[in-house]
Protein backbone atom coordinates (compact mmCIF):
# COMPACT_ATOMS: atom_id res chain seq x y z
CA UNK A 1 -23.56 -18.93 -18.95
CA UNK A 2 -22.36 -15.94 -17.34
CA UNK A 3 -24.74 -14.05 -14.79
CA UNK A 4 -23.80 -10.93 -13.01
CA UNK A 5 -26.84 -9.57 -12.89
CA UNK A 6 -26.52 -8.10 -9.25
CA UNK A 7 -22.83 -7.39 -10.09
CA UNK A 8 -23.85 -5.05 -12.74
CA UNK A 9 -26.84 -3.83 -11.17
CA UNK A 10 -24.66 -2.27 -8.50
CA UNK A 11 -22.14 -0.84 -10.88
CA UNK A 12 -25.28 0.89 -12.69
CA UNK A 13 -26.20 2.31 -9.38
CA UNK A 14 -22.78 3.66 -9.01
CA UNK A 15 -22.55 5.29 -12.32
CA UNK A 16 -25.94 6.70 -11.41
CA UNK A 17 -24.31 8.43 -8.47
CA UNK A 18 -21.24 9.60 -10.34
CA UNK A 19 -22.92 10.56 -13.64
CA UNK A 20 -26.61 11.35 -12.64
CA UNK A 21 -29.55 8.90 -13.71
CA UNK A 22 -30.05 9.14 -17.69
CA UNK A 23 -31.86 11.83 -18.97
CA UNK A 24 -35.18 10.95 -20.39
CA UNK A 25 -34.86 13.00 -23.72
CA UNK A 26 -30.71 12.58 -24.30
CA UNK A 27 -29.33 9.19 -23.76
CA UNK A 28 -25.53 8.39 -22.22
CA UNK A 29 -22.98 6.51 -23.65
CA UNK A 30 -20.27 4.51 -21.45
CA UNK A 31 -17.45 2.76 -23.27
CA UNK A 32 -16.15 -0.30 -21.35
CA UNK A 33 -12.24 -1.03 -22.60
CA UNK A 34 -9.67 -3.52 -20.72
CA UNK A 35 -5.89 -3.36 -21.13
CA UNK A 36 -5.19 -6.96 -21.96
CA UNK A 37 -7.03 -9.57 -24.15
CA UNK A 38 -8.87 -12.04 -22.28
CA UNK A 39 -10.44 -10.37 -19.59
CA UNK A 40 -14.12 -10.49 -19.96
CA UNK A 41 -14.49 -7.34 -21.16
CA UNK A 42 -17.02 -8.20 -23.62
CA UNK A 43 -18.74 -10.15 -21.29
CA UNK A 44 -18.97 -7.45 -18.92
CA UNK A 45 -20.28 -4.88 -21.14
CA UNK A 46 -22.76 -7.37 -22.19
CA UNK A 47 -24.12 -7.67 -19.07
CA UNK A 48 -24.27 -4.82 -18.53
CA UNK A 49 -26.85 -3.85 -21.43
CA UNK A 50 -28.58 -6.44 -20.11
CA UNK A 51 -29.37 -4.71 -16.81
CA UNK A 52 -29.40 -1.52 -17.72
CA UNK A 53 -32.44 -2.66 -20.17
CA UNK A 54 -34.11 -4.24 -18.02
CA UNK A 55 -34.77 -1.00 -15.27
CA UNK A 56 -34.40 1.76 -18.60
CA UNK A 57 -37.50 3.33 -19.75
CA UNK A 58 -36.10 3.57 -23.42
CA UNK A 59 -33.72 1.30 -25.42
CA UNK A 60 -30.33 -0.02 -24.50
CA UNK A 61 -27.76 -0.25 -27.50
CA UNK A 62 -24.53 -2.34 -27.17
CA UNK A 63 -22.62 -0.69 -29.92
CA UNK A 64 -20.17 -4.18 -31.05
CA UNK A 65 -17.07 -1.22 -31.46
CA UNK A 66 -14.37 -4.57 -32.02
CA UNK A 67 -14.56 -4.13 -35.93
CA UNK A 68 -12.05 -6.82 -36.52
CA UNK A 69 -13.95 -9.59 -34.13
CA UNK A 70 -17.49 -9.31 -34.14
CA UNK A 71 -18.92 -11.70 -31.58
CA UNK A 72 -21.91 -9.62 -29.24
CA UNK A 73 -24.70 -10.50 -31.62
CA UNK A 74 -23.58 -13.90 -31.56
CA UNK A 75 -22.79 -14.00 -27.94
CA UNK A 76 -26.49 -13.06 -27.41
CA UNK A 77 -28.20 -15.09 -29.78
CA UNK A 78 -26.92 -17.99 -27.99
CA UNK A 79 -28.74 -17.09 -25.21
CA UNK A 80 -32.18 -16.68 -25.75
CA UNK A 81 -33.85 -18.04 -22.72
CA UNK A 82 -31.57 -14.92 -21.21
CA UNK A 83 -32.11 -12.56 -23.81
CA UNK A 84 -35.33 -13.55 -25.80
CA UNK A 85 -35.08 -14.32 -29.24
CA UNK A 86 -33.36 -12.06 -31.94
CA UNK A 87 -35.65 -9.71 -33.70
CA UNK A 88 -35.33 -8.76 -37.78
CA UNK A 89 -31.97 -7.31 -38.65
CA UNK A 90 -32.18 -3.29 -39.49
CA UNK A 91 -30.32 -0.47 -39.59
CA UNK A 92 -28.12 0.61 -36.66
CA UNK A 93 -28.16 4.47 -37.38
CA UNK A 94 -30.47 6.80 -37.27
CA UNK A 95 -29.20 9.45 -39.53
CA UNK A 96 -27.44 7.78 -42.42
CA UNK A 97 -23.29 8.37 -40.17
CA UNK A 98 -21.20 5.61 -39.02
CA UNK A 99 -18.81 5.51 -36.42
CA UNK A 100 -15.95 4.14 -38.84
CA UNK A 101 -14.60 4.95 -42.50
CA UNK A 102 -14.13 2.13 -44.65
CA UNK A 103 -11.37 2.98 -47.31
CA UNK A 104 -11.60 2.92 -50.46
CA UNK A 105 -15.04 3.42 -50.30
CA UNK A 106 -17.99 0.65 -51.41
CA UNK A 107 -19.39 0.78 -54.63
CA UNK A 108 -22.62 -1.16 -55.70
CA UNK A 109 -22.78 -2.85 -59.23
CA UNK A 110 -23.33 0.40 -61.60
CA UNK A 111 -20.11 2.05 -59.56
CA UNK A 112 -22.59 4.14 -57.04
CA UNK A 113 -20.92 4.69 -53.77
CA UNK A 114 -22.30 2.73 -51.05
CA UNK A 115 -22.68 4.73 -47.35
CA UNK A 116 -20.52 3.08 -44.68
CA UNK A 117 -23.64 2.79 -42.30
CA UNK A 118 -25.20 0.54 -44.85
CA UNK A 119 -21.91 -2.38 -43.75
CA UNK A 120 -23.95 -1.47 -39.56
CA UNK A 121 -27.07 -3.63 -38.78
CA UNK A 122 -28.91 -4.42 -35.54
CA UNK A 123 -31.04 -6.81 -34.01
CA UNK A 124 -33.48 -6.16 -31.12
CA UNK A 125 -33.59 -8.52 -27.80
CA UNK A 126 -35.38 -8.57 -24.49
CA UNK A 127 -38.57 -7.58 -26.00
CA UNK A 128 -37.22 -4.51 -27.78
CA UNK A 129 -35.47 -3.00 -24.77
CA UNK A 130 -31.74 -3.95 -25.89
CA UNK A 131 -30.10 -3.74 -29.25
CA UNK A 132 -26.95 -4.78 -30.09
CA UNK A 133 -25.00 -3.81 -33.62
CA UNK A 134 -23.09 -6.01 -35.73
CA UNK A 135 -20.54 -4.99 -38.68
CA UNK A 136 -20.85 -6.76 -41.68
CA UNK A 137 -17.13 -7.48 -42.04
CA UNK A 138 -17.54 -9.91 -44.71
CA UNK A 139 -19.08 -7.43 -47.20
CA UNK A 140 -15.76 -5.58 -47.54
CA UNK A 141 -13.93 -5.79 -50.84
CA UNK A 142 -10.41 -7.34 -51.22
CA UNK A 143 -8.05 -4.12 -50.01
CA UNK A 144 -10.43 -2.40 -48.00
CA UNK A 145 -9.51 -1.49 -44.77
CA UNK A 146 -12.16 0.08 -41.71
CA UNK A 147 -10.56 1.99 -38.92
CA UNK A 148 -13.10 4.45 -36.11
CA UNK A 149 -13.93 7.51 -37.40
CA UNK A 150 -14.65 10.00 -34.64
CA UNK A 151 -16.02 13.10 -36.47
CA UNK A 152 -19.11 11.63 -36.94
CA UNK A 153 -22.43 12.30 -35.62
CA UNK A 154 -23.40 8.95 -34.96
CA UNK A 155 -23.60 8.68 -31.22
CA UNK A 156 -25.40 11.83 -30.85
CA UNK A 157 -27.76 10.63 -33.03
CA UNK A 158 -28.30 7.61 -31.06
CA UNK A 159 -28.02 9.26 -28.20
CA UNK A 160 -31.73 10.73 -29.22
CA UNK A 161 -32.91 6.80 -29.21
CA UNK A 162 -31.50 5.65 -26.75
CA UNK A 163 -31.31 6.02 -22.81
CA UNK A 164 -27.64 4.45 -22.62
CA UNK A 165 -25.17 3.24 -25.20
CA UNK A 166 -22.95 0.32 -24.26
CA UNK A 167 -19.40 0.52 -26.14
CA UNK A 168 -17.71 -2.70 -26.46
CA UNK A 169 -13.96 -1.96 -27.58
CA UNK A 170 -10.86 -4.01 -28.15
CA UNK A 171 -8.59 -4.24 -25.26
CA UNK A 172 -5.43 -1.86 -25.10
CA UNK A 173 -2.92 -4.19 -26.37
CA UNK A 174 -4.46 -4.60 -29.59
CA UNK A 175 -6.39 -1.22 -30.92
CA UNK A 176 -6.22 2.24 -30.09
CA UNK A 177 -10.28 2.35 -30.15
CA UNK A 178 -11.01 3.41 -26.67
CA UNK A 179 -8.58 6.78 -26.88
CA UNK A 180 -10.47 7.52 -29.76
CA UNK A 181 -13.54 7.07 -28.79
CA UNK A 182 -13.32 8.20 -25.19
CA UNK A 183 -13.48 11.89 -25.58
CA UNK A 184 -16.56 11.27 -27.32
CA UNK A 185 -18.14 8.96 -24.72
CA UNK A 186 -20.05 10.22 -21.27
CA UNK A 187 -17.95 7.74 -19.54
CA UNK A 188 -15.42 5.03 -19.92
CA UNK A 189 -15.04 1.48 -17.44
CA UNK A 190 -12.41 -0.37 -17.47
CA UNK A 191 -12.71 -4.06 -16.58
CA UNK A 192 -9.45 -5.87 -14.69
CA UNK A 193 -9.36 -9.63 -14.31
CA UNK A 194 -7.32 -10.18 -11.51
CA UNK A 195 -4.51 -11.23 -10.93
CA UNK A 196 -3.64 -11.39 -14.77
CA UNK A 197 -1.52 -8.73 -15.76
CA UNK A 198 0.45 -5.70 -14.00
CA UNK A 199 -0.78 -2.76 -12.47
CA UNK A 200 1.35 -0.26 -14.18
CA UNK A 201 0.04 -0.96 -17.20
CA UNK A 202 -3.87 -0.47 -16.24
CA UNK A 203 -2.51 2.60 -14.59
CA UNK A 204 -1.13 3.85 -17.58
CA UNK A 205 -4.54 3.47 -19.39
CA UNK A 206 -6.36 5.10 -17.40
CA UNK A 207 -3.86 8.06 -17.59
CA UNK A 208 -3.52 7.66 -21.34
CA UNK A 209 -7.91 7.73 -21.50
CA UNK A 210 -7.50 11.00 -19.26
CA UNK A 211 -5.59 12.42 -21.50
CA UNK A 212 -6.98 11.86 -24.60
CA UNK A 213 -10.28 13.59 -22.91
CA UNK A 214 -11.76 10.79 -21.45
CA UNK A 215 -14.36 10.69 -18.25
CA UNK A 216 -12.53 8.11 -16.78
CA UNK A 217 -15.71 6.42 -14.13
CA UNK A 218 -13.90 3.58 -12.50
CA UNK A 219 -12.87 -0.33 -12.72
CA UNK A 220 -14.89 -3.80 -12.68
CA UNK A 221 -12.76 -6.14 -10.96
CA UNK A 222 -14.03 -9.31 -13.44
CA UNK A 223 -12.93 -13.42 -12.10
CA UNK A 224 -12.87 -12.02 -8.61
CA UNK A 225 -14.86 -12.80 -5.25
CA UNK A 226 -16.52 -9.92 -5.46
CA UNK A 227 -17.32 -7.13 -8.78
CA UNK A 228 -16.87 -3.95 -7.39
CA UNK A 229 -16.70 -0.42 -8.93
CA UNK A 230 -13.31 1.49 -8.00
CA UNK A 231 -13.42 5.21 -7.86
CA UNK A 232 -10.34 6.90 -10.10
């Protein structure tokens, strides 16, 4: 078990200074990203939901954005003396969009296009306060493919339900996902497990997430003494 409770509590007080506290009719979204595999990332973000739900007045959503390897909803089910137990599966969108395209598209039994939100479920935790998505990978057909779609009105429509949305994404090395999504997001984190790995390259994310429109908010130092938000 992983608990950074405080950790994350004052990183949520941070991006309350930098960002403003949520706004009680139009929720935020913050995409957390790290440049190499391995470094807690997931874990991070996860925790993150976690205490953000517990002080938010409306629902937390940890949007699972690593299409390829699923593993929040499983992460937190494991847990349930931590995160209560796992409500009903449902739908994760609120207006019929998805965040991804999955090509060709799904076809039921009589040849009737399927909606890719129908392949995005959810599961409530800690009491209804945190939700956390899951993409039903193995429903794909042999020779269909799923990549991020980002015109899509999917997280403004969540952002209507919910007071922040969590972004988990694959690190740098292996997907493009967070310079797609980031000049859709409010904010992007990236998390740095030191000493692993070489400064130039975090650098050049964070100039690479600038450029492709991103609000670039800071770093979580993850494995060290001490978690600590670093201004850009």
């Amino acid at each position: 078990m992983v608990d950074l409770t405080r950790e994350m509590a004052e990183l949520m007080q941070g991006l309350n200074r930098a960002m403003g506290k949520p706004s009680a009719t139009m929720g935020r979204a913050i995409l957390f990203v790290s440049a190499y595999d391995g470094e807690g990332v997931s874990t991070v973000a996860r925790e993150f939901a976690r205490t953000e739900a517990a002080f938010a007045k409306r629902p937390v959503w940890l949007v699972d954005a690593d299409l390829k390897a699923q593993g929040q909803l499983v992460a937190m089910g494991t847990e349930p003396a931590r995160f209560g137990p796992a409500g009903p599966l449902c739908a994760a969108t609120p207006d019929g969009s998805a965040f991804f395209a999955i090509t060709p598209p799904a076809r039921d039994r009589d040849g009737h296009m399927v909606p890719d939100a129908k392949f995005l479920v959810a599961r409530p935790f800690f009491d209804g306060k945190l939700w956390v998505t899951r993409f039903r990978e193995q429903n794909l057909s042999k020779g269909q493919t799923v990549k991020l779609f980002t015109q899509t009105s999917y997280w403004q429509a969540l952002r209507q339900h919910a007071q922040t949305i969590v972004v988990d994404v694959p690190s740098a090395e292996r997907s493009d996902a967070a310079l797609r999504l980031a000049p859709l997001m409010d904010a992007v984190v990236m998390v740095v497990s030191e000493p692993d790995g070489d400064l130039s390259a975090r650098l050049a994310l964070k100039a690479d997430i600038e450029a492709a429109g991103g609000q670039f908010a800071g770093m979580v130092y993850n494995r060290a003494r001490e978690v600590k938000r670093a201004k850009a």
